[in-house]
Protein backbone atom coordinates (compact mmCIF):
# COMPACT_ATOMS: atom_id res chain seq x y z
CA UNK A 1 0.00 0.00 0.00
CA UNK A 2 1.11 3.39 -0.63
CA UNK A 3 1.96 5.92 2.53
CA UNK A 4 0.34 9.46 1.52
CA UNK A 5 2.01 12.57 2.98
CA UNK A 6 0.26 14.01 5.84
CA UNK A 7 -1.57 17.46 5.31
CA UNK A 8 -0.66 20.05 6.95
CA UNK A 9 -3.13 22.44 8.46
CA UNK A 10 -3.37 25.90 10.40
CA UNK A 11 -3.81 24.62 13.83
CA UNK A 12 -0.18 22.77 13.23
CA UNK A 13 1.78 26.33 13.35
CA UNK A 14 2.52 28.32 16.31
CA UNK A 15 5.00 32.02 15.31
CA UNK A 16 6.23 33.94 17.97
CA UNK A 17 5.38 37.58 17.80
CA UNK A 18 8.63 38.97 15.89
CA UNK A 19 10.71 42.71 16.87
CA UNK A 20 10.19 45.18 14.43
CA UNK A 21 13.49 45.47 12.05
CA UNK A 22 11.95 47.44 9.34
CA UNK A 23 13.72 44.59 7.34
CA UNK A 24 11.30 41.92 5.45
CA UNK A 25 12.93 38.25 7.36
CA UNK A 26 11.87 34.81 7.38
CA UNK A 27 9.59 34.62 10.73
CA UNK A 28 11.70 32.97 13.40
CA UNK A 29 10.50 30.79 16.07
CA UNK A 30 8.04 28.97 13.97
CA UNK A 31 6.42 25.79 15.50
CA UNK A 32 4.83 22.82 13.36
CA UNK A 33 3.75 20.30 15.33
CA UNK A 34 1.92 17.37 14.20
CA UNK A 35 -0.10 15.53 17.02
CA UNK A 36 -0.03 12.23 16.12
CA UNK A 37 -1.87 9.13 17.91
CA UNK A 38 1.06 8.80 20.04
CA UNK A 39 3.01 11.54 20.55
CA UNK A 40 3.06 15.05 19.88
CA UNK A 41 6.09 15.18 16.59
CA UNK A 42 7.57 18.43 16.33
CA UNK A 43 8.25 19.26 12.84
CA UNK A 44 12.00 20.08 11.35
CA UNK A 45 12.24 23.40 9.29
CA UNK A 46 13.91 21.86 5.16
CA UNK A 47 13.05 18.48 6.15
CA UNK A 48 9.01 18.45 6.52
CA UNK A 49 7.96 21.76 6.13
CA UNK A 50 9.49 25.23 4.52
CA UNK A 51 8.71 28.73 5.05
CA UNK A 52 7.66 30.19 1.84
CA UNK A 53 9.88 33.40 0.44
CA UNK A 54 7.71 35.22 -1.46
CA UNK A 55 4.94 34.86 1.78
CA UNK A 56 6.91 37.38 3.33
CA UNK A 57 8.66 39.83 1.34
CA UNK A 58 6.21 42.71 2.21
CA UNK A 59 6.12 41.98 5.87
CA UNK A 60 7.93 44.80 7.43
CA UNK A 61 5.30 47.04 9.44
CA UNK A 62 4.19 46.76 12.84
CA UNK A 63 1.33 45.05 12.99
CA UNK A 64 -0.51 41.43 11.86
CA UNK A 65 0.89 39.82 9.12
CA UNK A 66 0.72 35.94 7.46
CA UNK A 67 3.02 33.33 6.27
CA UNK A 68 2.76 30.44 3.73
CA UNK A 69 3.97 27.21 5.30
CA UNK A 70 4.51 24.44 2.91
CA UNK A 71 5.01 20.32 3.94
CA UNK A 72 7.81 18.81 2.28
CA UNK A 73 8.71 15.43 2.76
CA UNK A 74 6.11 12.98 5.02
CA UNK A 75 3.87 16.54 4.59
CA UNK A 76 2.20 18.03 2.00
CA UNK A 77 -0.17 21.27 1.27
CA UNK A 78 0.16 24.80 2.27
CA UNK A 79 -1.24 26.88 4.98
CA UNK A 80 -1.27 30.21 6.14
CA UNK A 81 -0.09 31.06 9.32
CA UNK A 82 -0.44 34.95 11.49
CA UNK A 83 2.14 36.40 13.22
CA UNK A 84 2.74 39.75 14.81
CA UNK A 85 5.67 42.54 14.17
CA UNK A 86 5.46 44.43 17.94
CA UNK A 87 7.02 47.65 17.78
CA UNK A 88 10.23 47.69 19.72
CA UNK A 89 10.79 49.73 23.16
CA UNK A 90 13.70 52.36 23.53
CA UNK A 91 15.38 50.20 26.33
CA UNK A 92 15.70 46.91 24.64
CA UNK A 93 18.99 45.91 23.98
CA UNK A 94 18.67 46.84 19.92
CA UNK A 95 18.49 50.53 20.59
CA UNK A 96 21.40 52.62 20.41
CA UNK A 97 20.73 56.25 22.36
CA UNK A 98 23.55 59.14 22.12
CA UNK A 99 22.53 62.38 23.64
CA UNK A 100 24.89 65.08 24.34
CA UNK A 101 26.23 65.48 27.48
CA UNK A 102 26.66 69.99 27.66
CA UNK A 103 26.94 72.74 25.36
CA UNK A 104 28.30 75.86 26.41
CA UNK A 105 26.41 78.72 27.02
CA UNK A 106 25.53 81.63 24.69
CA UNK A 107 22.08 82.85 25.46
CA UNK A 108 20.48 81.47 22.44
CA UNK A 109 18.67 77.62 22.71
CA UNK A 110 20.64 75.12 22.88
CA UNK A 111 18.69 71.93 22.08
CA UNK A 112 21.24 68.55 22.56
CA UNK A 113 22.13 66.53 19.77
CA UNK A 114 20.03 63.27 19.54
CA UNK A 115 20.55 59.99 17.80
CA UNK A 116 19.10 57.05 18.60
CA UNK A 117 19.90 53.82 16.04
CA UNK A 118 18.77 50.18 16.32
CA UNK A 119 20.92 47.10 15.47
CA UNK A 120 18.78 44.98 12.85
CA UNK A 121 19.97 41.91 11.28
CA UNK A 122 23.38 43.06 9.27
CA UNK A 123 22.83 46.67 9.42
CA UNK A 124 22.18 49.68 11.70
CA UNK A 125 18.94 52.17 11.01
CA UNK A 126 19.15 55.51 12.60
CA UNK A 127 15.74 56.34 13.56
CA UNK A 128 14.31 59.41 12.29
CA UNK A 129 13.04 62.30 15.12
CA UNK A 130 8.96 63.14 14.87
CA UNK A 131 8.90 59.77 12.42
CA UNK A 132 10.49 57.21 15.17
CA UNK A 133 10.89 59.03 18.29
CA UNK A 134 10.12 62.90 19.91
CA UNK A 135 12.01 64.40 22.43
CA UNK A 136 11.53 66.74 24.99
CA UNK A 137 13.33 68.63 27.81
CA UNK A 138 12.36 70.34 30.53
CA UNK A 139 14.60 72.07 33.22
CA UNK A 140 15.83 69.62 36.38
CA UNK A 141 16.12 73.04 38.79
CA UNK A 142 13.78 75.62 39.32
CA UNK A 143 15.67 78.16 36.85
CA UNK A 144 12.94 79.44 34.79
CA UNK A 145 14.17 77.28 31.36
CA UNK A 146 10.73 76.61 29.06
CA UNK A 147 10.13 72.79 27.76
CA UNK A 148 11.86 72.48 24.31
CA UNK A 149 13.71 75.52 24.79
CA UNK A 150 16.77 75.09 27.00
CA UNK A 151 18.98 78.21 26.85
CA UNK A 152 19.98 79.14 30.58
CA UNK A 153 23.10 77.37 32.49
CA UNK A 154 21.35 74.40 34.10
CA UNK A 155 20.90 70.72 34.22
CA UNK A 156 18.14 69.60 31.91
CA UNK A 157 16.29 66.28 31.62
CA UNK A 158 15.95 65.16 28.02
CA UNK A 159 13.11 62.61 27.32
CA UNK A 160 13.13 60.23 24.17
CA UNK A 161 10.08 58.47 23.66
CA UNK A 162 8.87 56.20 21.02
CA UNK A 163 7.17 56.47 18.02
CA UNK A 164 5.25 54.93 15.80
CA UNK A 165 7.19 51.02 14.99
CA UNK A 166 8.44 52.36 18.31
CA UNK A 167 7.53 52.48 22.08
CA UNK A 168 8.83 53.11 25.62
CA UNK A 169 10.89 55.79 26.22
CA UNK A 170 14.39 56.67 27.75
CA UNK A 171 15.70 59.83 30.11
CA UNK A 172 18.99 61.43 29.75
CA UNK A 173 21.00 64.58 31.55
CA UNK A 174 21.80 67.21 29.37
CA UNK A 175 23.78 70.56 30.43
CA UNK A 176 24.38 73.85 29.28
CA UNK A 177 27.88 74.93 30.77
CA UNK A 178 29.21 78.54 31.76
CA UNK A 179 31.42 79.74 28.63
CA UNK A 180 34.71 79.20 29.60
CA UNK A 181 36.70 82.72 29.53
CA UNK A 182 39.91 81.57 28.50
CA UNK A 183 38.45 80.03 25.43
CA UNK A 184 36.71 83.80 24.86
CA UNK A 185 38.46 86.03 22.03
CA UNK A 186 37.51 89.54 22.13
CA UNK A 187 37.00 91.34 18.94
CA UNK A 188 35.94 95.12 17.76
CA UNK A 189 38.06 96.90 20.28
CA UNK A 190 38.39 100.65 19.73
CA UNK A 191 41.27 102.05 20.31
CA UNK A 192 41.18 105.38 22.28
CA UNK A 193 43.71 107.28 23.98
């Protein structure tokens, strides 16, 4: 008699939600399990089942997405299977955050420079501010600096939060520094005797 492969179905695959990479990847931690009389048999990825390229290729956003598994082997058909992309918080390990420690003073505002970057696959992506992240600062003393507008010597508390495939958010020092007057050069002096 002949041995017919087994079809596979939806209820066989399990995908863990996936971290947003902005980079279209084969799923990983897929699950196939076929639950046979038995035993449960858990299913090998190129031997009875592959993940299907093309299935993917457009699945970069954050949100619900699907994946064509197909049996190989002792399995046949193909199924769809869901998945989520969960946007990834500012602390995880991914994220990159560089804020500038001071600027010196001159009486104009002196917003930091901000730069936050996340480590995906073989390649960094530097966020993008009001797209990925915003930031704000307010003043840590009572000094009288506005939010978004730090110009007076003080310590100020800059916070990144996330945006859009991102979330969380992450709290740095920033400080604007006296000028020092040996770096000062003094120009249009008059002479007058």
């Amino acid at each position: 008699f002949k041995i017919t492969p087994y079809p596979l179905n939806e209820e066989m695959v399990a995908i863990e939600n996936q971290k947003y990479t902005g980079i279209a990847g084969e799923p990983t931690g897929i699950t196939v399990t076929h639950a046979a009389t038995t035993q449960n048999i858990t299913l090998k990825n190129g031997t009875d089942y592959m993940v299907v390229k093309d299935s993917y290729s457009q699945n970069t956003e954050v949100g619900n997405h699907t994946v064509q598994i197909e049996g190989k082997g002792d399995y046949s058909g193909v199924v769809e299977a869901s998945y989520r992309i969960e946007p990834v918080d500012l602390t995880d390990e991914s994220i990159n955050v560089e804020v500038s420690a001071e600027k010196e003073y001159t009486g104009k505002t002196l917003k930091p420079d901000v730069k936050v970057t996340q480590k995906a696959a073989d390649r960094d992506i530097t966020l993008k501010e009001d797209t990925d992240y915003t930031v704000s600062i307010a003043a840590k003393n009572e000094n009288g600096a506005s939010e978004d507008a730090p110009k007076n010597i003080a310590t100020y508390i800059v916070t990144i939060t996330g945006k859009g495939n991102y979330t969380g958010n992450i709290e740095e020092e920033y400080k604007i520094i006296s000028i020092d007057v040996r770096k000062a050069t003094v120009s249009d002096v008059k002479e007058s005797y």
